[in-house]
N, C-alpha and C. Protein backbone atom coordinates (compact mmCIF):
# COMPACT_ATOMS: atom_id res chain seq x y z
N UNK A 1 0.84 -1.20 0.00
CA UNK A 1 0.00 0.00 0.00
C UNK A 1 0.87 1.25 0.00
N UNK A 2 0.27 2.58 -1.07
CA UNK A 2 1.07 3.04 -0.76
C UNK A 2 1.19 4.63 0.22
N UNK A 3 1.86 5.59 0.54
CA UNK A 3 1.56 6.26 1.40
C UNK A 3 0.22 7.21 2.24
N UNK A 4 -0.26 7.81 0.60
CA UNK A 4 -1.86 7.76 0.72
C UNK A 4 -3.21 7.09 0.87
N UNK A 5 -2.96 5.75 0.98
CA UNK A 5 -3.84 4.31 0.91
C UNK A 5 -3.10 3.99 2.94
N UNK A 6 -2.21 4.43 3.42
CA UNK A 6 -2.02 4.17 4.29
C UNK A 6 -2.92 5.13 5.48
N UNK A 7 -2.36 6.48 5.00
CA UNK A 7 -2.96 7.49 5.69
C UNK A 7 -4.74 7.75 5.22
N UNK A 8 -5.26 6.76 4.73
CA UNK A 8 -6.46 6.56 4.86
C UNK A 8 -6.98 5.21 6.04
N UNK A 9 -5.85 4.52 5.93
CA UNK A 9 -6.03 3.89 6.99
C UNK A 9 -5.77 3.66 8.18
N UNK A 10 -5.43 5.01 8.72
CA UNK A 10 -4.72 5.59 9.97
C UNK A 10 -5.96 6.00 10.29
N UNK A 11 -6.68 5.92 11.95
CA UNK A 11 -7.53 6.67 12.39
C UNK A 11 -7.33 6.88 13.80
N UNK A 12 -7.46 7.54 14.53
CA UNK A 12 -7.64 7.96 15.95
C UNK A 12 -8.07 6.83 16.48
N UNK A 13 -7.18 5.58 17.33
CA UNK A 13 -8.19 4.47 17.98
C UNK A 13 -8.62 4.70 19.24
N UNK A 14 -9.98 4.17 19.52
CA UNK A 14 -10.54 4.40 20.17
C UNK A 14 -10.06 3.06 21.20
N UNK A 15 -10.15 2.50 20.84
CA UNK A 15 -9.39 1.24 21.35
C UNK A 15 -8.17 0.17 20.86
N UNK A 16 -7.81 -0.10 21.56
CA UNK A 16 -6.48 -1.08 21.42
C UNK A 16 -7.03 -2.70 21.51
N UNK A 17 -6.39 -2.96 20.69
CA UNK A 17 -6.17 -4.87 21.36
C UNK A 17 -5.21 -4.79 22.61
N UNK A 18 -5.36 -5.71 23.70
CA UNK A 18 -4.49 -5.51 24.84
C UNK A 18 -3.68 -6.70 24.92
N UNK A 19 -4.06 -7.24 24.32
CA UNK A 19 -3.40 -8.99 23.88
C UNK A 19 -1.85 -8.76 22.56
N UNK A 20 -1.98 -7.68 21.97
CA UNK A 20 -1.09 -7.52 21.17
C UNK A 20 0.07 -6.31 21.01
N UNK A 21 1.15 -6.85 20.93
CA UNK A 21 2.50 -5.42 21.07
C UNK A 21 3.66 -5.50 20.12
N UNK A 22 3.90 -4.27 20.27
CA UNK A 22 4.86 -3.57 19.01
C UNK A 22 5.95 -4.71 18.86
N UNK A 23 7.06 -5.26 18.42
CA UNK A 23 7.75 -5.75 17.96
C UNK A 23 8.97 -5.04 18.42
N UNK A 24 10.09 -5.67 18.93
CA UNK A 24 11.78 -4.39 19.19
C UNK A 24 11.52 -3.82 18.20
N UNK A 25 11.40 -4.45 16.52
CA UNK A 25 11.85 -3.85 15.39
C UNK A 25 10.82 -2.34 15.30
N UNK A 26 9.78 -2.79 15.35
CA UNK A 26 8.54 -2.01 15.42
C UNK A 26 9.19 -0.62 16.19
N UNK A 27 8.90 -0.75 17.51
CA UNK A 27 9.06 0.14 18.91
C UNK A 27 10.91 1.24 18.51
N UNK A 28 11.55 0.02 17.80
CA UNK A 28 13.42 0.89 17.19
C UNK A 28 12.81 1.76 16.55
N UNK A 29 11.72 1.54 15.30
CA UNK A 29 11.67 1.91 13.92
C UNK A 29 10.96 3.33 14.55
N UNK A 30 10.31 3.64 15.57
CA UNK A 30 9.80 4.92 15.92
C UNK A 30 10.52 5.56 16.75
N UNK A 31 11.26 4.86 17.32
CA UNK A 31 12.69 5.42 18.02
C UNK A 31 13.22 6.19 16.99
N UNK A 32 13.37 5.70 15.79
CA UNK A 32 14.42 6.32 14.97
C UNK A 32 14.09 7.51 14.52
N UNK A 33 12.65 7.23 13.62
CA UNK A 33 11.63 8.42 13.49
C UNK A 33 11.55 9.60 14.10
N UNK A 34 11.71 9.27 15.17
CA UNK A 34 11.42 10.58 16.47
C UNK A 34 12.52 11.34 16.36
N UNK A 35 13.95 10.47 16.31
CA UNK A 35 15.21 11.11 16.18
C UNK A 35 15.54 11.66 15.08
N UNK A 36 14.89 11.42 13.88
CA UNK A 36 14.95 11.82 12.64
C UNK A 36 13.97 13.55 12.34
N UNK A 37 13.00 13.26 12.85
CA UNK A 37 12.62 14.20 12.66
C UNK A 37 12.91 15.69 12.60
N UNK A 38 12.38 16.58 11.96
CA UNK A 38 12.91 18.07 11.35
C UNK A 38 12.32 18.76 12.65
N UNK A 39 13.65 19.56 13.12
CA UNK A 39 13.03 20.71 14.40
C UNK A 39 14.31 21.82 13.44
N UNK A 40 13.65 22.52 14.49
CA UNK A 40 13.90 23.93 14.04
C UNK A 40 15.53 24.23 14.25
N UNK A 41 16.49 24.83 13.04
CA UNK A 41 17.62 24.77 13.56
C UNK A 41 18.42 23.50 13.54
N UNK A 42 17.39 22.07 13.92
CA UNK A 42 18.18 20.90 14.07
C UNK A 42 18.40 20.82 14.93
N UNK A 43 17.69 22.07 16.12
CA UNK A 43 18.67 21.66 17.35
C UNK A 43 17.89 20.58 18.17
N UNK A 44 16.98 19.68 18.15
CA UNK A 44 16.26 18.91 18.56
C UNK A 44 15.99 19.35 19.88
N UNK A 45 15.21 20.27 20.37
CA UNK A 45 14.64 20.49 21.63
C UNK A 45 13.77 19.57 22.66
N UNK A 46 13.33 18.78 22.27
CA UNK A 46 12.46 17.50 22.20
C UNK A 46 13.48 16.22 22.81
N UNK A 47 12.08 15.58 23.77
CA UNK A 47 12.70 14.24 23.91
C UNK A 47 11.74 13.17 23.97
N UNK A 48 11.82 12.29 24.05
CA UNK A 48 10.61 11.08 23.78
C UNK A 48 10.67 10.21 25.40
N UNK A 49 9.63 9.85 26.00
CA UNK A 49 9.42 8.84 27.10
C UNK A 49 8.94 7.29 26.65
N UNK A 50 9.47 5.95 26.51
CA UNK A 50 8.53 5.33 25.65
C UNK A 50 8.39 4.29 27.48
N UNK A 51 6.97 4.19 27.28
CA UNK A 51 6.57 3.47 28.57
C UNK A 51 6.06 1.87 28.15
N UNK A 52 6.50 1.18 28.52
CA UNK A 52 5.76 -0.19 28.24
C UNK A 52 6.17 -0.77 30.02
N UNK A 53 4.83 -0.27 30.60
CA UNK A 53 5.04 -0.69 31.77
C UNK A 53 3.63 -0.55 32.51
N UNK A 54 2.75 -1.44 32.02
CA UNK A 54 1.13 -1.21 32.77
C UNK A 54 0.95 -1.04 34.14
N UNK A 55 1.74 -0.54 35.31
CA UNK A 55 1.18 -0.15 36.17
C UNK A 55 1.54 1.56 36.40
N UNK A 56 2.42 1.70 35.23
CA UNK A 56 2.90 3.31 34.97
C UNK A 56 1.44 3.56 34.42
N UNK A 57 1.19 2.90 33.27
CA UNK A 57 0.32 3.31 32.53
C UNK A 57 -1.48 3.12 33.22
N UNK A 58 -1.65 2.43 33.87
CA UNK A 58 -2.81 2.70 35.07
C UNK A 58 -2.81 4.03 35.43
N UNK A 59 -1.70 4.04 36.39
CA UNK A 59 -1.42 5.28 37.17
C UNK A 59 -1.75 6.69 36.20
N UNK A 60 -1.49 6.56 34.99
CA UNK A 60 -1.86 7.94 34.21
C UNK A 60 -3.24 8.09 33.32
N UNK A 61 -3.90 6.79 33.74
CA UNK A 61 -5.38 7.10 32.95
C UNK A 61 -5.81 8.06 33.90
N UNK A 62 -6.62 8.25 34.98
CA UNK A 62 -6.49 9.48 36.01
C UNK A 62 -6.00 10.32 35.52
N UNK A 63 -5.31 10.44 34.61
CA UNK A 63 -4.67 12.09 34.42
C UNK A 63 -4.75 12.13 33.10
N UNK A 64 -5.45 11.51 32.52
CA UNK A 64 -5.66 11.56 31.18
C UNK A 64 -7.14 11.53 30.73
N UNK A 65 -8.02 11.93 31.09
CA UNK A 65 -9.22 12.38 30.76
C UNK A 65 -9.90 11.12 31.15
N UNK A 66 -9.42 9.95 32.01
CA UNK A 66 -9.88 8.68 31.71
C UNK A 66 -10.43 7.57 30.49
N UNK A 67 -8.99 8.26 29.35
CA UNK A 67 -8.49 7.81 28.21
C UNK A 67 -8.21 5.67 28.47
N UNK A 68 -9.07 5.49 28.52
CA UNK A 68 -8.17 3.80 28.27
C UNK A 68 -7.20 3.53 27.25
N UNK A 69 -7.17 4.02 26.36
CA UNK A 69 -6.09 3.70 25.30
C UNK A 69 -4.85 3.72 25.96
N UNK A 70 -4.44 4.82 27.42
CA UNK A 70 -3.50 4.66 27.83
C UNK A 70 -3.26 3.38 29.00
N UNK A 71 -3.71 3.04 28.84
CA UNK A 71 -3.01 1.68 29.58
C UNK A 71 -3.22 0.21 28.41
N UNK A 72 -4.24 0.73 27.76
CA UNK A 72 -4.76 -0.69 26.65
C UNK A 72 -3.38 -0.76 25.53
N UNK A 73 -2.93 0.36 25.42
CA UNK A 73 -1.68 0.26 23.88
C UNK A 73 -0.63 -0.36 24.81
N UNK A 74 -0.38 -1.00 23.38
CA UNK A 74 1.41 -1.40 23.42
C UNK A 74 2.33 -1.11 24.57
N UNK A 75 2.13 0.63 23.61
CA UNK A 75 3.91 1.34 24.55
C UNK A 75 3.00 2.63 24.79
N UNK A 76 3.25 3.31 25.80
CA UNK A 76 2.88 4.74 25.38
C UNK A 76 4.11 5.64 25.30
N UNK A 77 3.78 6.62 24.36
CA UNK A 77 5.12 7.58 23.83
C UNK A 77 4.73 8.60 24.47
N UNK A 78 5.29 9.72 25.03
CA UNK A 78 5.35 11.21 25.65
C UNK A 78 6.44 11.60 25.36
N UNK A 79 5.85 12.80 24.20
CA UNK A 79 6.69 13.88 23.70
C UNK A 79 6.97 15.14 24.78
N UNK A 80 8.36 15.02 24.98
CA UNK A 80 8.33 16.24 26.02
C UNK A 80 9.41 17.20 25.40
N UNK A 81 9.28 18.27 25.96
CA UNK A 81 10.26 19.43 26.09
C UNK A 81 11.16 19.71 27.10
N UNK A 82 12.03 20.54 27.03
CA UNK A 82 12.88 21.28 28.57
C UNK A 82 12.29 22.20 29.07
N UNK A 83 12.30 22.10 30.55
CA UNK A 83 11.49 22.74 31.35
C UNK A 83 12.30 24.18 30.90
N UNK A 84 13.68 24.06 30.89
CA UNK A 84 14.34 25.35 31.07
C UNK A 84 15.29 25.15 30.11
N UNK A 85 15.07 26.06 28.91
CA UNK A 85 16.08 26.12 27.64
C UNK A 85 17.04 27.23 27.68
N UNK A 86 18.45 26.76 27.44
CA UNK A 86 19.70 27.96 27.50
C UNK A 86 20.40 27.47 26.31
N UNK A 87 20.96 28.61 26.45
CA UNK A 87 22.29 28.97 25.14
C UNK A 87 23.26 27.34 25.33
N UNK A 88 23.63 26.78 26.48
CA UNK A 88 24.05 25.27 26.25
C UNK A 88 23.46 24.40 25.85
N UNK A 89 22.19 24.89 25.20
CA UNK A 89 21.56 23.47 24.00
C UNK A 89 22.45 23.79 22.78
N UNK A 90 22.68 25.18 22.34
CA UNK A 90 23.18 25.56 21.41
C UNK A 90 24.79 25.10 21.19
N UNK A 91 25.73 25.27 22.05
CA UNK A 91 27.03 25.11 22.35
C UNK A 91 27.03 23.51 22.25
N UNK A 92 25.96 22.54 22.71
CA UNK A 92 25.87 21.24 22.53
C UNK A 92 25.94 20.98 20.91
N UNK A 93 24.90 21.84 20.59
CA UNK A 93 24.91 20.97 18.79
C UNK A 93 25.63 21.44 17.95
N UNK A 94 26.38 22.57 18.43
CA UNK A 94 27.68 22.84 17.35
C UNK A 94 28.60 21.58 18.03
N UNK A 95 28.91 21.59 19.06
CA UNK A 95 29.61 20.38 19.35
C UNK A 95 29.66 19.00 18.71
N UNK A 96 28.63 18.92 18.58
CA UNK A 96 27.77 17.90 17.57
C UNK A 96 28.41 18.03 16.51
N UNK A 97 27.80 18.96 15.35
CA UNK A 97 28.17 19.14 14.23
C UNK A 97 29.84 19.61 13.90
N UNK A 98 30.53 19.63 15.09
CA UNK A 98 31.89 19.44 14.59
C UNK A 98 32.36 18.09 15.01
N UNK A 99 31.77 17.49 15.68
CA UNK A 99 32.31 15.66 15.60
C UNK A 99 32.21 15.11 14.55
N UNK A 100 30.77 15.49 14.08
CA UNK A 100 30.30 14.73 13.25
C UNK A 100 30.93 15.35 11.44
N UNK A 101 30.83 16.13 11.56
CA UNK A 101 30.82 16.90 9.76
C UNK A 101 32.36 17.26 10.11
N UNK A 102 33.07 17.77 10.87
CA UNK A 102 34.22 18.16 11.17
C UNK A 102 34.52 19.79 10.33
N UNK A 103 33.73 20.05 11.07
CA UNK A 103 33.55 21.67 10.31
C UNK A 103 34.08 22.72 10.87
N UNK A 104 35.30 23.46 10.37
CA UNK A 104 35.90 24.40 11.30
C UNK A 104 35.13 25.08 11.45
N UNK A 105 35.45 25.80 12.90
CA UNK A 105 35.09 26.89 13.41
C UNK A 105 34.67 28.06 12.86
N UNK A 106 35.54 28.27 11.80
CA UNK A 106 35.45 30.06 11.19
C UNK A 106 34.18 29.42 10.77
N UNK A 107 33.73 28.65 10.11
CA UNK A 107 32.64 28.64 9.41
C UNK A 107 31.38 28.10 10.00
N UNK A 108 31.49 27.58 11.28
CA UNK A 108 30.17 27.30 12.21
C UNK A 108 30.16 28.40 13.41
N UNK A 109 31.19 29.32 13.68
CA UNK A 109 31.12 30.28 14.21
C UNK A 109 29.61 31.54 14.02
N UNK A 110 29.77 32.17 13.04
CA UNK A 110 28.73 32.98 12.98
C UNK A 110 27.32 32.50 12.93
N UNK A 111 26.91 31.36 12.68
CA UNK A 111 25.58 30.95 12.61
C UNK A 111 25.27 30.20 14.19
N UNK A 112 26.59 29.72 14.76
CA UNK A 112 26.36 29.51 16.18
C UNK A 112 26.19 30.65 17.10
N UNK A 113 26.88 31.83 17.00
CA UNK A 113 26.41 33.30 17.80
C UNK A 113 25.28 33.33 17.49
N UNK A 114 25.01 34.06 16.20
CA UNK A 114 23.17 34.10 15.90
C UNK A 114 22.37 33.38 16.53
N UNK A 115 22.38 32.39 16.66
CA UNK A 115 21.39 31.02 17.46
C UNK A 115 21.44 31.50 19.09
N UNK A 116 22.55 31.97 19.68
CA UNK A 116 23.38 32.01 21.13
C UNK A 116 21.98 33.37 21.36
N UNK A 117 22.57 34.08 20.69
CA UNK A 117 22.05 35.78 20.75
C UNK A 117 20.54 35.34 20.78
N UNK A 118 20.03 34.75 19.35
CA UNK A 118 18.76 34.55 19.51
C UNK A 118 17.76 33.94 20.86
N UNK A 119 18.73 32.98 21.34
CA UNK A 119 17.76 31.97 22.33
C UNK A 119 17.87 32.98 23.48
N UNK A 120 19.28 33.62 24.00
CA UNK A 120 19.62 34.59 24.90
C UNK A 120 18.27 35.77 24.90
N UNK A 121 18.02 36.55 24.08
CA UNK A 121 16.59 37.36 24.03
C UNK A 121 15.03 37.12 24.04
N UNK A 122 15.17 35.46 24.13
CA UNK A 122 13.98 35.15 24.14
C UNK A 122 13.65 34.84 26.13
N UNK A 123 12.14 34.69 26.35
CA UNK A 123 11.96 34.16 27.78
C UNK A 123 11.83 32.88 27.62
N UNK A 124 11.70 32.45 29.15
CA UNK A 124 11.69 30.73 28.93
C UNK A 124 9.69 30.72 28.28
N UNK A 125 9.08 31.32 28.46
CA UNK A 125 7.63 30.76 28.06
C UNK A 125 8.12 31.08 26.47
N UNK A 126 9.01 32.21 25.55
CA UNK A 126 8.45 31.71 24.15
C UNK A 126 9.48 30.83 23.67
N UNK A 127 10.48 30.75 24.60
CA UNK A 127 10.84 29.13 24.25
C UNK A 127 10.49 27.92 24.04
N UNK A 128 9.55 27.98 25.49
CA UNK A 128 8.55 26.94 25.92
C UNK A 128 7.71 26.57 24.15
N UNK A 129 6.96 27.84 23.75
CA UNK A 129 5.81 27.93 23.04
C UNK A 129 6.96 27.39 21.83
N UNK A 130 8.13 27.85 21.59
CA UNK A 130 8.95 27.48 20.13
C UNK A 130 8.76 26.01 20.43
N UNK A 131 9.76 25.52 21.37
CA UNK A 131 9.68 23.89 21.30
C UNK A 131 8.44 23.25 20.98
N UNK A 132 7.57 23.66 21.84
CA UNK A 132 6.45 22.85 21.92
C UNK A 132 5.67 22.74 20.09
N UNK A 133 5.85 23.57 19.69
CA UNK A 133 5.69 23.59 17.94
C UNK A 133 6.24 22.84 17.41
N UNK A 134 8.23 22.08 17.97
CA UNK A 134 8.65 21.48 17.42
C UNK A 134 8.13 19.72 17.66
N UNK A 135 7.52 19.72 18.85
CA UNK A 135 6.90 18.53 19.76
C UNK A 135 5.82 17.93 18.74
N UNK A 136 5.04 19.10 17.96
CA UNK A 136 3.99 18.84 17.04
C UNK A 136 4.72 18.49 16.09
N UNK A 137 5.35 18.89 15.43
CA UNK A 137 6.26 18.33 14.22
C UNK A 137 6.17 16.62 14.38
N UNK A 138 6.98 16.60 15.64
CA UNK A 138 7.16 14.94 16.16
C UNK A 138 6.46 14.30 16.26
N UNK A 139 5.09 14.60 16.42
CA UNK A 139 4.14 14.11 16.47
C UNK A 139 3.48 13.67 15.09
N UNK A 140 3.74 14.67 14.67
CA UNK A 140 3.06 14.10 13.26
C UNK A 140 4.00 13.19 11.93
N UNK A 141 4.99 13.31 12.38
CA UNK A 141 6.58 12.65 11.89
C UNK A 141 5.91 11.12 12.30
N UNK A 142 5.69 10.98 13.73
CA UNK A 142 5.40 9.65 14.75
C UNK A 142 4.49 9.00 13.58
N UNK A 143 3.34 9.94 13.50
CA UNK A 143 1.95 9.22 13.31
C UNK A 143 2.20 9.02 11.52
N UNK A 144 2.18 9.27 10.69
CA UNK A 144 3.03 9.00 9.55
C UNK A 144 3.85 7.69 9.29
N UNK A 145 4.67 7.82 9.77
CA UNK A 145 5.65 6.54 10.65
C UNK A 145 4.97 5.23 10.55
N UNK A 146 4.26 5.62 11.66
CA UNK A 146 3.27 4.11 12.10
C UNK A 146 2.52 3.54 11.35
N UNK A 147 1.73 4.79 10.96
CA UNK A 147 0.36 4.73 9.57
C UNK A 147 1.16 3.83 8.39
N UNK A 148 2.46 4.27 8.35
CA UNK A 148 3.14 3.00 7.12
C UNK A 148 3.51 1.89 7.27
N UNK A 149 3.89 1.80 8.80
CA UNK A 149 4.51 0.54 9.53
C UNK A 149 3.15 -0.53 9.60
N UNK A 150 1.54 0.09 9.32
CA UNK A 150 0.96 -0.68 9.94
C UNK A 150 0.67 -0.52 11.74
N UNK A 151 1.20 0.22 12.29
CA UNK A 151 1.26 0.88 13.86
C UNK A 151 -0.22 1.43 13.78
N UNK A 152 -1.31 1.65 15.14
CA UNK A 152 -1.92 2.03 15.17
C UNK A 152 -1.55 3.50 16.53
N UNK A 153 -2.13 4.12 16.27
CA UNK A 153 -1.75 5.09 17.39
C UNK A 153 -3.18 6.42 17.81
N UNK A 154 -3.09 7.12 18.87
CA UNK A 154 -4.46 7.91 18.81
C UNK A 154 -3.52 9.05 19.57
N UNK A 155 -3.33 10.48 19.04
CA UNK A 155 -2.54 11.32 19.27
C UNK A 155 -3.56 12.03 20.79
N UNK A 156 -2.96 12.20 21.65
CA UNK A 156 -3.78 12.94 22.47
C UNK A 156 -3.14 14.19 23.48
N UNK A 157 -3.62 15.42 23.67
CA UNK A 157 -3.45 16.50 24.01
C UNK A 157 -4.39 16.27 25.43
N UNK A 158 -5.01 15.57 25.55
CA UNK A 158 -6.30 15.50 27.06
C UNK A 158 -5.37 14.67 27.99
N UNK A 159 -4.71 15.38 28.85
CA UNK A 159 -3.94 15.30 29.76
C UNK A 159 -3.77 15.88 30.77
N UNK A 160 -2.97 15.67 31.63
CA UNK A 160 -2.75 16.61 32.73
C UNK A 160 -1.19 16.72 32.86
N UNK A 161 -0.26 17.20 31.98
CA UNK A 161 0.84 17.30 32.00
C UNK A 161 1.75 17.41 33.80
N UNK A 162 1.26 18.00 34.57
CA UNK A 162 1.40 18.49 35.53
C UNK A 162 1.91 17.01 36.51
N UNK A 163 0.73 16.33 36.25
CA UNK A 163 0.52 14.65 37.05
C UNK A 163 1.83 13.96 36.35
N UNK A 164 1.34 14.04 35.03
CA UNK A 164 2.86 12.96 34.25
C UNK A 164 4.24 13.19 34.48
N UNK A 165 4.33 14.71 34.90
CA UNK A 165 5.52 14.81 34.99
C UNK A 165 5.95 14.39 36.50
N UNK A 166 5.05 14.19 37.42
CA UNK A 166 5.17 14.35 38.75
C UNK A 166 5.57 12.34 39.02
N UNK A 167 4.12 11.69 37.85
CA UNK A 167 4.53 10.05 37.95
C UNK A 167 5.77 9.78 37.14
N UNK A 168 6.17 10.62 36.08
CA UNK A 168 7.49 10.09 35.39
C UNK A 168 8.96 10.50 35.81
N UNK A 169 8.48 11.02 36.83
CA UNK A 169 9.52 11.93 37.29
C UNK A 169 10.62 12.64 36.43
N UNK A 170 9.86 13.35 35.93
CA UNK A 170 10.58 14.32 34.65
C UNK A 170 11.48 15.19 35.38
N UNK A 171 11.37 16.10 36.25
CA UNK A 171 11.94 16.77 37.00
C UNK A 171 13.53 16.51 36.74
N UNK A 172 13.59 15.21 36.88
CA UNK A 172 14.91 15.07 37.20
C UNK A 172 15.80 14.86 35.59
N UNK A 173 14.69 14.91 34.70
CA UNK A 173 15.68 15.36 33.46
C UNK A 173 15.19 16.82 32.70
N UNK A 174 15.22 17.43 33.65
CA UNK A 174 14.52 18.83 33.38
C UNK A 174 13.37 19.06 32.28
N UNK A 175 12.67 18.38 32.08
CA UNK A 175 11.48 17.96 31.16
C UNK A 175 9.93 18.11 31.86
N UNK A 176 9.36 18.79 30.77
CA UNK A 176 7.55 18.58 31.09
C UNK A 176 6.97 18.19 30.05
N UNK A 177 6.04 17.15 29.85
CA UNK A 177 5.67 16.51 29.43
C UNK A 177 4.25 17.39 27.92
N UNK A 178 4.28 17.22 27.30
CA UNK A 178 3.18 18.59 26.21
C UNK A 178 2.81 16.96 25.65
N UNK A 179 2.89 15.98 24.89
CA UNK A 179 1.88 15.70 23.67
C UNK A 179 1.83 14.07 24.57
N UNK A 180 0.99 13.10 23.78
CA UNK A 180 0.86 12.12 24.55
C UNK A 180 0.48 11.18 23.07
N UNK A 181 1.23 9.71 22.98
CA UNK A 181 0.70 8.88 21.95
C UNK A 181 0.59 7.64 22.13
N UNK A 182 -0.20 6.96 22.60
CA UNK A 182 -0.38 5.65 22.52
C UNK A 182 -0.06 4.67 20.84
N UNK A 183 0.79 3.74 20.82
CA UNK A 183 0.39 2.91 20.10
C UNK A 183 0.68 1.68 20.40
N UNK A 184 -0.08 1.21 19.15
CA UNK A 184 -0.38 -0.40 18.76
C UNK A 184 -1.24 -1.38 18.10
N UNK A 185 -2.47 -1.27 18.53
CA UNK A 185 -3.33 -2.04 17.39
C UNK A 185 -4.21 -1.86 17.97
N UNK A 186 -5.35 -1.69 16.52
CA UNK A 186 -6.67 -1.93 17.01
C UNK A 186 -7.94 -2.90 17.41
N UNK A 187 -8.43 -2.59 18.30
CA UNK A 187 -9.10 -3.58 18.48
C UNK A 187 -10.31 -4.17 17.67
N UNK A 188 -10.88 -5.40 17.50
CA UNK A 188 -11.42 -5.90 16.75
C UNK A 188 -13.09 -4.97 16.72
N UNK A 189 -13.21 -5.01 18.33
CA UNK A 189 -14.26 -4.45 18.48
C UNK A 189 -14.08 -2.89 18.48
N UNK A 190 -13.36 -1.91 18.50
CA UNK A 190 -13.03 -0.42 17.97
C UNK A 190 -14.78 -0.18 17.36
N UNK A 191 -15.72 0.59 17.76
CA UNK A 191 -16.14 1.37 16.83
C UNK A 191 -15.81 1.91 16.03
N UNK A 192 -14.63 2.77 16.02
CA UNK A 192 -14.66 3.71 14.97
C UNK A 192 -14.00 2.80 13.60
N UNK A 193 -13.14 1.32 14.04
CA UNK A 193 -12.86 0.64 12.84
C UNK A 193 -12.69 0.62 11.80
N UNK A 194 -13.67 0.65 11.07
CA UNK A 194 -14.53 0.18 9.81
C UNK A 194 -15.10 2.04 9.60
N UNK A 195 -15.39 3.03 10.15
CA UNK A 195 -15.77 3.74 9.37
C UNK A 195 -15.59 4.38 8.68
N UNK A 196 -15.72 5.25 7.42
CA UNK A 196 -15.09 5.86 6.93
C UNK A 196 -14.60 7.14 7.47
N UNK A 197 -13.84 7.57 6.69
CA UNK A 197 -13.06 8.74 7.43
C UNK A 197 -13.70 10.33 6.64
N UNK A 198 -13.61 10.85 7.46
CA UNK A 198 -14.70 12.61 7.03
C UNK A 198 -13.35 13.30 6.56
N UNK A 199 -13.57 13.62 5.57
CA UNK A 199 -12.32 14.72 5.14
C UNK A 199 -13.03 15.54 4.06
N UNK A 200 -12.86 16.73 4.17
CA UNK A 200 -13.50 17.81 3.00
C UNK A 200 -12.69 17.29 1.60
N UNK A 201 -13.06 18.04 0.86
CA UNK A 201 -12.71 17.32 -0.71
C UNK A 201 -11.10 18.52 -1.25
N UNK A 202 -10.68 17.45 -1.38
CA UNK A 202 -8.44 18.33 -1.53
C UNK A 202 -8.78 19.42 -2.15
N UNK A 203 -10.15 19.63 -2.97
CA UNK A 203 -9.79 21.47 -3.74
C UNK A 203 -10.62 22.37 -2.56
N UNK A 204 -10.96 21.29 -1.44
CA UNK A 204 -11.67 22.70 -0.84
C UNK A 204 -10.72 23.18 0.43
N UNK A 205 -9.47 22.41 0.48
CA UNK A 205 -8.53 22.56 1.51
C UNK A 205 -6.75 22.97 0.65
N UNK A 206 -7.03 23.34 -0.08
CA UNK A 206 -6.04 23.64 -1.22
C UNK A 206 -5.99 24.66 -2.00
N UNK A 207 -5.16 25.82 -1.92
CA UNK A 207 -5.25 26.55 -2.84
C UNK A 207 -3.78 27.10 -3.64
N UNK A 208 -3.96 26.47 -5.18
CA UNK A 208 -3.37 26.56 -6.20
C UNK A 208 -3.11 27.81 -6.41
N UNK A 209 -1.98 28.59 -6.54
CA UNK A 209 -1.80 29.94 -7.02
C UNK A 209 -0.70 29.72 -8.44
């Protein structure tokens, strides 16, 4: 099938099979995804939680709108951010990019100040608000991903970030928790299954100039 025949068959599950789970290969292949994905800069602000541990995942239906999908999936994924972003994310990924590309200085110099200067004038909330844009990126990178792998997943924002970070103990990797994704498969019995999917028609969400 091919990418558009997939993403028709991607839907928000309402339910999981609880009898069935991701594969290493499966669970790597969105590992990788996540790491692959386009953020802003490259500087990957973002980090991923992957939980396959049902009494974690109990513990956060309560804080999740009393979502079952979170304890019924596979793994659950939580896209998080840094609580507190500085100019040493920046100094990190030039670091990076001179291990890796081996790129002198004179020439990763000026685009590394710019970045320094830039993050330096911003506050931590429109930091907060930048990352968290890049969190959506990941998210939709994720769900893409899966939709080809055959992965089922149900993206969810109905949370209580506040709780997750308190049961995952984020704190201690300076992280708060913004997007939330269950996957794995759907269940046989899923209402939403079998129905078709509502989408307006591509020329009425499209405009050709």
């Amino acid at each position: 099938m091919n990418s558009i025949e997939n993403l028709k068959w991607r839907y928000a599950v309402k339910k999981f099979d609880e009898n069935k789970s991701l594969s290493e290969a499966q669970i790597n292949t969105l590992k990788e995804a996540f790491n692959l994905t386009a953020t802003s800069y490259g500087l990957q602000p973002i980090k991923m939680v992957v939980i396959k541990n049902k009494e974690i995942q109990q513990r956060l239906v309560e804080h999740s709108w009393n979502q079952q999908q979170v304890v019924q999936t596979s793994h659950l994924l939580v896209i998080c951010i840094p609580k507190t972003y500085t100019e040493k994310e920046v100094e990190s990924y030039f670091d990076l990019v001179k291990e890796i590309r081996n790129t002198p200085d004179e020439i990763l110099n000026p685009f590394k100040e710019m970045l320094t200067s830039s993050i330096a004038s911003k506050t931590q909330e429109e930091l907060s608000s930048w990352n968290k844009n890049q969190a959506y990126i990941a998210l939709g990178n994720l769900m893409t991903v899966a939709a080809n792998e055959k992965i089922d997943s149900c993206p969810m924002e109905g949370f209580v970030p506040e709780k997750y970070d308190e049961i995952l103990e984020l704190d201690k990797h300076n992280l708060t928790s913004v997007l939330v994704l269950p996957v794995g498969f759907r269940a046989e019995d899923d209402y939403m299954k079998d129905l078709k999917k509502v989408r307006r028609k591509t020329e009425e969400v499209i405009i050709e100039l």
